[in-house]
Each structure stands twice: as C-alpha cells, then as structure tokens.
N, C-alpha and C. Protein backbone atom coordinates (compact mmCIF):
# COMPACT_ATOMS: atom_id res chain seq x y z
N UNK A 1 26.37 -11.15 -5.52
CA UNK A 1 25.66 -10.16 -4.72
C UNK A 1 26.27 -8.79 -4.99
N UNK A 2 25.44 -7.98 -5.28
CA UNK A 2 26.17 -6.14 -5.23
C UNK A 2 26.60 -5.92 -4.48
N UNK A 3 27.34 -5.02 -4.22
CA UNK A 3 28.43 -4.56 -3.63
C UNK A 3 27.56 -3.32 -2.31
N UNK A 4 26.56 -2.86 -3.07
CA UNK A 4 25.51 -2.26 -2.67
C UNK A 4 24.87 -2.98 -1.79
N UNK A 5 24.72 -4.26 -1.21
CA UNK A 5 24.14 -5.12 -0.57
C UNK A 5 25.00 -5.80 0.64
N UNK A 6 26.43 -5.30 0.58
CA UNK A 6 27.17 -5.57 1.09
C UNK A 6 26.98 -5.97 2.82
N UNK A 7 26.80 -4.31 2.96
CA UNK A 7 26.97 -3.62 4.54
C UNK A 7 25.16 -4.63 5.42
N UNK A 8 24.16 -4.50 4.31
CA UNK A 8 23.23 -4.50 4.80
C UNK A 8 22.65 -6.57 5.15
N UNK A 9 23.40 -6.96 4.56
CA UNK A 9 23.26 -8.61 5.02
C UNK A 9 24.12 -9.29 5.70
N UNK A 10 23.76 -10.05 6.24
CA UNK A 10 24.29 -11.20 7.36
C UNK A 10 25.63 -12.06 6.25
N UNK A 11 26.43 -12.22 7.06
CA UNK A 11 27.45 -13.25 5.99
C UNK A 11 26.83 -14.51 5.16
N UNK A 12 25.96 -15.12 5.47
CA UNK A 12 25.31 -16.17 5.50
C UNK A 12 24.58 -15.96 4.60
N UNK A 13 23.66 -14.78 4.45
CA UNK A 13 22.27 -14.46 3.45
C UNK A 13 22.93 -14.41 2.34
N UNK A 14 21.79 -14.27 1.07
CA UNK A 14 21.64 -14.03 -0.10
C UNK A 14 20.29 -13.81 -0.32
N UNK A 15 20.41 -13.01 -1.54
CA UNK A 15 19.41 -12.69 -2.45
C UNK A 15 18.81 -13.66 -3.15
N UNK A 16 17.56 -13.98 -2.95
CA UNK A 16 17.09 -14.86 -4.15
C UNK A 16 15.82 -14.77 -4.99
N UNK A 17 15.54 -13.00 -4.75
CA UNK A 17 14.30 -12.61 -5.73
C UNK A 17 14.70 -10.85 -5.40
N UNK A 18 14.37 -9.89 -6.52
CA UNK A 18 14.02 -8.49 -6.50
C UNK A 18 13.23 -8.57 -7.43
N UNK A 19 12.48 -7.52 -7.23
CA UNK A 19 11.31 -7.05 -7.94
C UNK A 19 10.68 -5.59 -7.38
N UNK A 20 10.09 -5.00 -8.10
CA UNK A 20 9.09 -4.03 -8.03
C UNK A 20 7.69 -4.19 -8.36
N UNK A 21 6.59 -3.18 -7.56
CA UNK A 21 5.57 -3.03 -8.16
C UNK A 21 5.11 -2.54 -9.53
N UNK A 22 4.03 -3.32 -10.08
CA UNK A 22 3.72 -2.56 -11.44
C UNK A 22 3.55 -1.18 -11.06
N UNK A 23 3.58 -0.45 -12.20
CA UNK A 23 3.31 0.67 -12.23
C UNK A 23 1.33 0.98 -12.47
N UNK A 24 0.71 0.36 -11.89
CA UNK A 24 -1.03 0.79 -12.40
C UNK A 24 -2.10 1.44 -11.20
N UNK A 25 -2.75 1.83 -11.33
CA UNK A 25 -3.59 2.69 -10.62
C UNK A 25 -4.67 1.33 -9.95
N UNK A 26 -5.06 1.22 -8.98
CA UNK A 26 -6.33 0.23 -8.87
C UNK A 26 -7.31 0.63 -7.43
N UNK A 27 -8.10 0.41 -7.99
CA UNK A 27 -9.20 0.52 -6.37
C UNK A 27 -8.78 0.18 -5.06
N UNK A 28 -8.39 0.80 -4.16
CA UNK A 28 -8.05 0.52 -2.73
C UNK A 28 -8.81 1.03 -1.50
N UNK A 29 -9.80 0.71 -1.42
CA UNK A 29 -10.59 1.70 -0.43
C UNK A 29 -10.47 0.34 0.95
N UNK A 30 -10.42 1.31 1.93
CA UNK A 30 -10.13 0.55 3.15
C UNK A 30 -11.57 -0.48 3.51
N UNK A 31 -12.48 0.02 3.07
CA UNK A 31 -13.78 -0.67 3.27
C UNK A 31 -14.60 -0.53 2.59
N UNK A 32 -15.47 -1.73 2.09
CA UNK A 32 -16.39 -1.84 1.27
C UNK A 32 -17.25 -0.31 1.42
N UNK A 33 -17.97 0.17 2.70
CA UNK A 33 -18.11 1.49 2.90
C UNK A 33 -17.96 2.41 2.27
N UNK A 34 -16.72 2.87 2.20
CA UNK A 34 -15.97 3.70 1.96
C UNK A 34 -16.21 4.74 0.76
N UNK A 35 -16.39 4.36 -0.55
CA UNK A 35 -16.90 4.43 -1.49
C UNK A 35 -18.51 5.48 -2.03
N UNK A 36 -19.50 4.50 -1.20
CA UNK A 36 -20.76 5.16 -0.24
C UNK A 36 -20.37 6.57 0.36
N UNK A 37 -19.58 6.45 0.92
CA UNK A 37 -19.95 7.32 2.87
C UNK A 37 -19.08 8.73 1.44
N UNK A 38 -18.40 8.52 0.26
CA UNK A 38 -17.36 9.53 0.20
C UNK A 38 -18.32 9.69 -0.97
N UNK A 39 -18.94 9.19 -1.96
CA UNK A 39 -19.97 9.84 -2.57
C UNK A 39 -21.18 10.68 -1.90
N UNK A 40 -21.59 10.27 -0.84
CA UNK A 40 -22.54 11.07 -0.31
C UNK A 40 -22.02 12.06 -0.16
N UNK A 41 -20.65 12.49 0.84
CA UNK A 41 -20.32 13.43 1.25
C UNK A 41 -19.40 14.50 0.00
N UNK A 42 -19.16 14.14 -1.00
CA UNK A 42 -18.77 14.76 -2.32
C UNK A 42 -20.41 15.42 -2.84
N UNK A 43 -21.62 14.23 -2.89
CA UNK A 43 -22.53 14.55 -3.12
C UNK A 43 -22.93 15.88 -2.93
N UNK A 44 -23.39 15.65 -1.29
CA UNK A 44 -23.79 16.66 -0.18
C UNK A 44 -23.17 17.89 -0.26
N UNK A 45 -21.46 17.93 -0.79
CA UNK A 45 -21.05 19.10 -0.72
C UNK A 45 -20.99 20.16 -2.10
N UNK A 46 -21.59 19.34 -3.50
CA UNK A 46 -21.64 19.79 -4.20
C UNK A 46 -22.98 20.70 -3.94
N UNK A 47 -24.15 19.99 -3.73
CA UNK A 47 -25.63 20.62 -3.35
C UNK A 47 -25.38 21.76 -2.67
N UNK A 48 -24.40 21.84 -0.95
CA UNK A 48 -24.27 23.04 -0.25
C UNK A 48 -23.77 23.86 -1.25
N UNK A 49 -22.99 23.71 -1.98
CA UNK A 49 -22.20 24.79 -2.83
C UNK A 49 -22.93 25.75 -3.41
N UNK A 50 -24.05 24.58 -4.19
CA UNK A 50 -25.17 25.10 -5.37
C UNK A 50 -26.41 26.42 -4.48
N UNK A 51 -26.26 25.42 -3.05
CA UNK A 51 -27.36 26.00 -2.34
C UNK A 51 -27.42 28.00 -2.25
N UNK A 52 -25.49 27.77 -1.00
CA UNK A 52 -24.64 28.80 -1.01
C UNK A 52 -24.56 30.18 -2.15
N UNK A 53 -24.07 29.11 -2.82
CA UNK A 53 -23.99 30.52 -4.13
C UNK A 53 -25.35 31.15 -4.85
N UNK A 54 -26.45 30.42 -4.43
CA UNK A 54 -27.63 31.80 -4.68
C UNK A 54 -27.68 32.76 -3.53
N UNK A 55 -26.83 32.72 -2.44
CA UNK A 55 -27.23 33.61 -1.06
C UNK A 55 -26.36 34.77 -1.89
N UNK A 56 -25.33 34.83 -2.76
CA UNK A 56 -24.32 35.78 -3.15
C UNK A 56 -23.41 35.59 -2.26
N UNK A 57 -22.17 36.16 -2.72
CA UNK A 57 -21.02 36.57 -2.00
C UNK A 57 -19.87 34.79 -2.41
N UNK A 58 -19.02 34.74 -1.57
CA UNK A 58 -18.10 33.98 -1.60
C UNK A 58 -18.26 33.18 -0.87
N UNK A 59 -19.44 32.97 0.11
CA UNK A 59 -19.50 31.91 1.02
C UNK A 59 -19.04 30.51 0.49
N UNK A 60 -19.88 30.25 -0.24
CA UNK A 60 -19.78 28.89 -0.85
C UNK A 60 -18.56 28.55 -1.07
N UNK A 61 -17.51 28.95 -1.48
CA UNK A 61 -16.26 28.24 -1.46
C UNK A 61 -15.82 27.95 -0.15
N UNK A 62 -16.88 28.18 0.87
CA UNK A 62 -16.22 27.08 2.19
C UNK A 62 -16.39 25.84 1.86
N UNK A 63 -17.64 25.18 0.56
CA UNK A 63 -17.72 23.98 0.35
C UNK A 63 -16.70 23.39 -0.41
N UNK A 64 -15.73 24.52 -0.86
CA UNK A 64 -14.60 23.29 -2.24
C UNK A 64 -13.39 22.74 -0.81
N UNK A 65 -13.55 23.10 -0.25
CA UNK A 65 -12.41 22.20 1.34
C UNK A 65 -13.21 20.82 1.34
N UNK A 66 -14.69 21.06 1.37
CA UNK A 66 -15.48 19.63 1.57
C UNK A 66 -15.43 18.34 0.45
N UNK A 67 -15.68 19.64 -0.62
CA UNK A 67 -15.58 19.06 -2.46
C UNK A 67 -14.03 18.29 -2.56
N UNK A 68 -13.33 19.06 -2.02
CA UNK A 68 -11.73 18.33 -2.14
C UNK A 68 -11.56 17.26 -1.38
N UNK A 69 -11.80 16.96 -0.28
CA UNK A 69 -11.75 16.12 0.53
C UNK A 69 -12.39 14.95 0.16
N UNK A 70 -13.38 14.94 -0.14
CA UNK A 70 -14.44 13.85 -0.63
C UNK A 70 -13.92 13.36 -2.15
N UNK A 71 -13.50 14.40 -2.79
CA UNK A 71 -12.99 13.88 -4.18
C UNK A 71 -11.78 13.03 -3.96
N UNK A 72 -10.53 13.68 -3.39
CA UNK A 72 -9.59 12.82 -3.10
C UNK A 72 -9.36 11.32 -2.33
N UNK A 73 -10.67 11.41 -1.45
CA UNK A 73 -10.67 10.05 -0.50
C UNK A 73 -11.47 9.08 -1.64
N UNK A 74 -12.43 9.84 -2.75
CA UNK A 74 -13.51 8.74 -3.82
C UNK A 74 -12.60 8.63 -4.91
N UNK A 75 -11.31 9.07 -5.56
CA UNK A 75 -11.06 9.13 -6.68
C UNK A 75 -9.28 9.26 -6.37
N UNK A 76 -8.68 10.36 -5.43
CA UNK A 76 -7.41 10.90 -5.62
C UNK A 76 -6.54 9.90 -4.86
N UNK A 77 -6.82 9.01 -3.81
CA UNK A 77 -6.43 7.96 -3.03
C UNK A 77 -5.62 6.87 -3.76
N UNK A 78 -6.35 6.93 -4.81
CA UNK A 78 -6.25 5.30 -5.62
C UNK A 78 -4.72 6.01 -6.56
N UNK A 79 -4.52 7.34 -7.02
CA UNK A 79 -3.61 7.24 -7.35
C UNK A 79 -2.62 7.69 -6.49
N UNK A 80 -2.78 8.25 -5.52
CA UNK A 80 -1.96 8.76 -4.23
C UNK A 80 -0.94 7.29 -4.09
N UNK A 81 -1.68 6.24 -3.72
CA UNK A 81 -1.10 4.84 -3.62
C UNK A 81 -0.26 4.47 -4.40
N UNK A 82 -0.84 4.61 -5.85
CA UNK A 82 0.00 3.96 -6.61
C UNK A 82 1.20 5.11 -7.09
N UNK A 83 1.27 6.20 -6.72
CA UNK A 83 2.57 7.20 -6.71
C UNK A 83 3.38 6.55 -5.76
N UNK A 84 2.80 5.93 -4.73
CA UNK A 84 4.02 5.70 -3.21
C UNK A 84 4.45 4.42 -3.74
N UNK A 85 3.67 3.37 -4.20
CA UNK A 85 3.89 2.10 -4.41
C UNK A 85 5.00 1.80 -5.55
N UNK A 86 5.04 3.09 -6.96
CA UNK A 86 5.78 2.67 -7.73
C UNK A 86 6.81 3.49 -7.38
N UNK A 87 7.37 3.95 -6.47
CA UNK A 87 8.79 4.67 -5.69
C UNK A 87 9.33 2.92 -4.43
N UNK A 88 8.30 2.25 -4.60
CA UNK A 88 9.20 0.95 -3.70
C UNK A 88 9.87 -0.37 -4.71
N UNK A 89 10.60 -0.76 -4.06
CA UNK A 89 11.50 -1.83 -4.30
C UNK A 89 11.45 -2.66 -3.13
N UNK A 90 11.03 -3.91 -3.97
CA UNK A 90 11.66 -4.91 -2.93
C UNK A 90 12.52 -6.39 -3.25
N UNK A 91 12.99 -6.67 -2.16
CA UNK A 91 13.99 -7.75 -2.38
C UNK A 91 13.78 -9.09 -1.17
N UNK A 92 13.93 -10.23 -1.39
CA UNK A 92 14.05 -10.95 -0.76
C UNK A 92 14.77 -12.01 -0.85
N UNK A 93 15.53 -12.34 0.76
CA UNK A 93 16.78 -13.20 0.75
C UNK A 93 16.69 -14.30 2.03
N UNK A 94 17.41 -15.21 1.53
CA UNK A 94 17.06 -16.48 2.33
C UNK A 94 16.95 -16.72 3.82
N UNK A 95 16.94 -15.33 3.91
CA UNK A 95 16.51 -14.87 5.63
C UNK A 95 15.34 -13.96 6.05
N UNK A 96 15.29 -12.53 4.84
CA UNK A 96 14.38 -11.66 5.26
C UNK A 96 14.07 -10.80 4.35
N UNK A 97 12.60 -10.28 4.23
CA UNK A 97 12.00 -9.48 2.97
C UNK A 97 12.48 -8.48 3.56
N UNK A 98 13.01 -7.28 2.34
CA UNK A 98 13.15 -6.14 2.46
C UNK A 98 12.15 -5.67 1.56
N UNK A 99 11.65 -4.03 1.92
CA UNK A 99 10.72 -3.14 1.17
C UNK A 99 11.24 -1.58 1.10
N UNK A 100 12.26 -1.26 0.17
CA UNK A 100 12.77 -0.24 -0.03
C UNK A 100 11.77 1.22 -0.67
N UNK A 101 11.75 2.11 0.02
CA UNK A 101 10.86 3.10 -0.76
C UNK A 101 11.82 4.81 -0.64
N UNK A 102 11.33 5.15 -1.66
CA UNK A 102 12.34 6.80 -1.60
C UNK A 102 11.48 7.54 -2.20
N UNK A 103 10.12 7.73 -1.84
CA UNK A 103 8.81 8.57 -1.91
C UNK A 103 9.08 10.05 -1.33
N UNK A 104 9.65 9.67 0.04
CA UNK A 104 9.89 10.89 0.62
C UNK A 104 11.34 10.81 1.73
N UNK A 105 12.29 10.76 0.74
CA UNK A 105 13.48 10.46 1.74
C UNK A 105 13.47 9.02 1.69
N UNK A 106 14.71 8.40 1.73
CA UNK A 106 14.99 6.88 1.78
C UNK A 106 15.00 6.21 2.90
N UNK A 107 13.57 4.75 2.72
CA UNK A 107 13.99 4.39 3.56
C UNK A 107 13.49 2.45 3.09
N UNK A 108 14.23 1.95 4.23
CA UNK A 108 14.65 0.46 4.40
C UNK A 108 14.21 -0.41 5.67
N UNK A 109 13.16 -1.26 5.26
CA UNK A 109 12.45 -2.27 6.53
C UNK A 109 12.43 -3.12 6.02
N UNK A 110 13.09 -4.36 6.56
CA UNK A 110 13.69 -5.40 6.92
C UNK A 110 12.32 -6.24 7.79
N UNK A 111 12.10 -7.71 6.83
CA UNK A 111 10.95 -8.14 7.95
C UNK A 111 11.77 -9.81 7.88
N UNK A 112 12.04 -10.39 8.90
CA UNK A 112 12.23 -12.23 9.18
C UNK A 112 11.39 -12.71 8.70
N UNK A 113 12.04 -13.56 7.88
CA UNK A 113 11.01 -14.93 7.24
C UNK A 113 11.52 -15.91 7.86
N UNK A 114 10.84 -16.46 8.82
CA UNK A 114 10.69 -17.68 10.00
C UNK A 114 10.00 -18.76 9.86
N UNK A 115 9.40 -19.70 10.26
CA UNK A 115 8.98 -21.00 10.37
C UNK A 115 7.24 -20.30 11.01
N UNK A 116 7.37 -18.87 11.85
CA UNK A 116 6.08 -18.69 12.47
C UNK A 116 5.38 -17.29 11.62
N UNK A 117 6.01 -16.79 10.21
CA UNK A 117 5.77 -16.06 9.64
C UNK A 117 4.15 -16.38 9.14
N UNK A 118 3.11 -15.67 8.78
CA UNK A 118 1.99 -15.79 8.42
C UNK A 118 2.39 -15.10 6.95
N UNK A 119 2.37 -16.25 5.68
CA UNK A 119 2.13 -15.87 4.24
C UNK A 119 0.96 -16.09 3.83
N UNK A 120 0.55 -14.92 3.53
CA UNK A 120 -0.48 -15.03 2.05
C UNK A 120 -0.61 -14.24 0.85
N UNK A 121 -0.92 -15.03 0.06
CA UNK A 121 -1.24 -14.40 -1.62
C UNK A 121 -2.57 -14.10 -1.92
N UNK A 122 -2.68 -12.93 -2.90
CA UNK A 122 -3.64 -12.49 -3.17
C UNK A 122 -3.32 -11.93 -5.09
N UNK A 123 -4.02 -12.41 -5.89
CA UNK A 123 -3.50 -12.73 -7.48
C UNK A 123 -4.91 -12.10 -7.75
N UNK A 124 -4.53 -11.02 -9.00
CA UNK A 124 -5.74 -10.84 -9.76
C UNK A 124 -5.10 -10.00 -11.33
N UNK A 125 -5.46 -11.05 -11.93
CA UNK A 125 -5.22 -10.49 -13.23
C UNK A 125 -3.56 -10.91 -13.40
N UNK A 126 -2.43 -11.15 -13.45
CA UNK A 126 -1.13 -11.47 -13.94
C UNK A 126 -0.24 -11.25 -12.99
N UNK A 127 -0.83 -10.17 -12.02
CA UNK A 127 -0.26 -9.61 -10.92
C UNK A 127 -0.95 -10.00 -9.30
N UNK A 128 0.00 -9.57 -8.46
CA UNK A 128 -0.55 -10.21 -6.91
C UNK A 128 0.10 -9.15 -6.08
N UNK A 129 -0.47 -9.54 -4.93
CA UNK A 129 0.42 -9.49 -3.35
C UNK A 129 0.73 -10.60 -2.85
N UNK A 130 1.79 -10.09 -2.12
CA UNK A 130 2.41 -11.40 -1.37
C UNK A 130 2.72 -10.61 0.03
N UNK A 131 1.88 -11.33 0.93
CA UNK A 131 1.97 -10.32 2.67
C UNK A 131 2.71 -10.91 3.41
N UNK A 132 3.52 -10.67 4.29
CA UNK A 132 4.16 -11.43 5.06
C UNK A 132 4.13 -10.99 6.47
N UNK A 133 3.93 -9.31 6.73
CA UNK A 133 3.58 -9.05 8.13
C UNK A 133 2.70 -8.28 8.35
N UNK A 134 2.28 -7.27 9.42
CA UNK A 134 1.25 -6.97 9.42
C UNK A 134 1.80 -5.77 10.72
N UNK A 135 0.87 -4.29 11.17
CA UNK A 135 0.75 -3.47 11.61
C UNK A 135 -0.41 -3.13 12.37
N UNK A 136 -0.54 -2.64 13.94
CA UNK A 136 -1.51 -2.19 14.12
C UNK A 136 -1.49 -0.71 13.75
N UNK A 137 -2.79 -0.42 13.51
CA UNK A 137 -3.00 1.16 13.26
C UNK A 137 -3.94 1.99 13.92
N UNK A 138 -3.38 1.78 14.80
CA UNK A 138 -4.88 2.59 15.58
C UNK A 138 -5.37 4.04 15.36
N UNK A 139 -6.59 3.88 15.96
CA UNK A 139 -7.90 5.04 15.62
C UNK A 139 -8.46 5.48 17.23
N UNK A 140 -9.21 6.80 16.88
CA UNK A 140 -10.20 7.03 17.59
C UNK A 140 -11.14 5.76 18.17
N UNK A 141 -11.29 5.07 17.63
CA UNK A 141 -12.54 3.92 17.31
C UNK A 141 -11.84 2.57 17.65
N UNK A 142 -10.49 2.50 17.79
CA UNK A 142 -9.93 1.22 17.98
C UNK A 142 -9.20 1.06 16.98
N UNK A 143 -8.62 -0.14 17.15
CA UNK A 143 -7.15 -0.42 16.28
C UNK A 143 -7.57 -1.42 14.98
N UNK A 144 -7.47 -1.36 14.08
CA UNK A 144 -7.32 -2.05 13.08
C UNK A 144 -5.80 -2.60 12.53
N UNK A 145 -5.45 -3.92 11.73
CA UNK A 145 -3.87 -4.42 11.17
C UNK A 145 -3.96 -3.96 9.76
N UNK A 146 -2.52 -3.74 9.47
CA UNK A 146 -2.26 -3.41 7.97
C UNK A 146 -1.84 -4.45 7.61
N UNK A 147 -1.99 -4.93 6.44
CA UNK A 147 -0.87 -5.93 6.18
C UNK A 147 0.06 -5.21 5.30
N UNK A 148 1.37 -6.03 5.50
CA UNK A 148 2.54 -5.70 4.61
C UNK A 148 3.04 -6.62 3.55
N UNK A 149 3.48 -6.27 2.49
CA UNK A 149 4.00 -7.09 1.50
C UNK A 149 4.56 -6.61 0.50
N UNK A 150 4.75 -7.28 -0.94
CA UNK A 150 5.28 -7.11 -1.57
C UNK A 150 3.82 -7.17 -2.39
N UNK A 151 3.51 -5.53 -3.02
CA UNK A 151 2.06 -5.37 -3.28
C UNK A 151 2.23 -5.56 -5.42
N UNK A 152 1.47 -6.17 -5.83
CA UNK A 152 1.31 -5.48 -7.61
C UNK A 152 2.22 -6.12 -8.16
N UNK A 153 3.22 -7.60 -7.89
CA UNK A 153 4.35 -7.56 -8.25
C UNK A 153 3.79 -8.89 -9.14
N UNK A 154 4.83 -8.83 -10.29
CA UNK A 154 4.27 -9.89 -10.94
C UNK A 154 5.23 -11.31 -10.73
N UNK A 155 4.31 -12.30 -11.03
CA UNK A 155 3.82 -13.98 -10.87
C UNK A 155 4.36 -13.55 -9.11
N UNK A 156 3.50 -13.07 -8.34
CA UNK A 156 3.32 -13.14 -7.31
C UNK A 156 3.13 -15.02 -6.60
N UNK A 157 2.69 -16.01 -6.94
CA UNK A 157 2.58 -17.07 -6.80
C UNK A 157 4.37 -17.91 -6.98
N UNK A 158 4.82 -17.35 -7.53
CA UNK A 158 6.87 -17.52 -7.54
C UNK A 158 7.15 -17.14 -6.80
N UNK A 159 7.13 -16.01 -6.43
CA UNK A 159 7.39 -15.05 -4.64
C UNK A 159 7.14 -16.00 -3.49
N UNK A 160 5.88 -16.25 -3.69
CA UNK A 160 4.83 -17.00 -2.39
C UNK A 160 5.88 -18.69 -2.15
N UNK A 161 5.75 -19.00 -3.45
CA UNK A 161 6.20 -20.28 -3.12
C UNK A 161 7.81 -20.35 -2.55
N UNK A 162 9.03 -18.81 -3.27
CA UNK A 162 10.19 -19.09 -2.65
C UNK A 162 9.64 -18.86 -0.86
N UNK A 163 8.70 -17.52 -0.54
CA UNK A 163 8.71 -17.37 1.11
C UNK A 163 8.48 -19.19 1.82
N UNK A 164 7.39 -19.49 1.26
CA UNK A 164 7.18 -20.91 1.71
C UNK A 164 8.31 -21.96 2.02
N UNK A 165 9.13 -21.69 1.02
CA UNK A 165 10.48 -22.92 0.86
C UNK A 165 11.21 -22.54 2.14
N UNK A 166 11.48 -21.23 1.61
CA UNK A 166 12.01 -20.68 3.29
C UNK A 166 11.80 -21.04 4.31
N UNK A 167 10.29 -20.79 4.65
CA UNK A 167 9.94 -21.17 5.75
C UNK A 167 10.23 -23.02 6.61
N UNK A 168 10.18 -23.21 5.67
CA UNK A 168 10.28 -25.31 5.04
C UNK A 168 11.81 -25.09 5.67
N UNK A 169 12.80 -24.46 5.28
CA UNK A 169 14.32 -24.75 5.84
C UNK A 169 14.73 -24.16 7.23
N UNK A 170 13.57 -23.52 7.58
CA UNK A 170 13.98 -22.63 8.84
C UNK A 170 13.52 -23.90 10.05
C-alpha cells in the first residue's frame, strides 16, 4: 500500500483495484428530451437573430446569450463532462469506493461497500460504469437521483464483480 494511502484507511483495509476514466467525449443528456427542447431553442434563437438584424443596430446580439446557451447544453455539455471526468481517479478497497477529482481544487468521497449497497453495471463498447450510490438533486419541479460511480472505466464487469465479492464477505 502507498504511503500516500496511509492516513486515509482503516488498519484493516486494502486496496484491491485503481483506475481512471477513459479519456473520450460521449452523449450525456439528462433526458431523452433534452436534445429536442435544446435544438429548438438554438433553432429559435438563430431565426430571432436573423429576424433582429434586419431592424439595424446591435439588438440582435441579445440573441448570441440564447445561441450560447442552447449550443452548450446541445453540444458543449458532452465535453464539459468529459473535462471533469478525466481530472477523477478512483480506487477501491475491501471496505469502500473512493472517487478522487482535482477539477477544481482537491477533493475525496469515500462511499461503504456493504451487504445493502445497490450495484449496477452499465458496458458499452470495451468500457462501462459501475454505480454504487446515488444523490438526490433537487429542482424547482421536484427531486430527481444521480447515480454515482466509477464512470468510462475499462472491463468495468472486473470492477462489478470485485464490488459483488465484497458485498458476499460483508
């Protein structure tokens, strides 16, 4: 075990997987929706623009706030993610997943892998997720869960099966 790992585990634990996310860009939109509702409104704000700028003057660049917004939620999102995702590290030990990230300042969350933990995998293409907890996030509109995991990491199905074993000895 590193020496670096010292302060932060139980006498008892160990390490028995690290890994990181790939480094790749991929579609993440919170809802099938999503996609729709942010083309229209990219749409819509290109047209006001077009509309605007025959009146003269500078008005119309009130629409590139709209144009930006809509571009970044249809297109700039997907790599927004994968900038935060390839700044994390994670590790897991015969007690508890860690998910290290230093995106913006360092930081370290610690989740129990228990007997009442909810795992699942999700595999596409060489790479997976592996979730193990979950977040509410609430809205205007009500609360929706995040899930958490170890996102993009590869043979994700090796991951899944050490959380499982775990769970099996707890």
């Amino acid at each position: 075990m590193s020496n670096s790992w010292d302060h932060l585990l139980a006498a008892d634990e160990e390490i028995i997987w690290q890994g990181a996310p790939k480094a790749k860009v991929r579609l993440e939109w919170e809802s099938p929706a999503h996609p729709f509702f942010y083309l229209f409104f990219t749409g819509f704000s290109i047209f006001w623009m077009s509309d605007a700028s025959q009146a003269g003057g500078f008005f119309w660049t009130f629409g590139l706030l709209f144009f930006g917004v809509g571009m970044f939620n249809l297109v700039g999102i997907h790599f927004w993610k994968a900038f935060l995702r390839i700044r994390e590290h994670y590790t897991l030990t015969n007690k508890r997943a860690f998910i290290a990230s230093n995106a913006f300042g360092k930081k370290l969350e610690s989740y129990p892998i228990t007997d009442t933990t909810q795992i699942s995998l999700a595999e596409a293409g060489g790479t997976g997720d592996v979730y193990f907890a979950q977040k509410e996030k609430r809205g205007k509109n009500g609360s929706t869960f995040v899930k958490i995991g170890f996102s993009q990491i590869e043979d994700p199905r090796k991951v899944w099966a050490l959380m499982c074993d775990l769970q099996q000895a707890a």
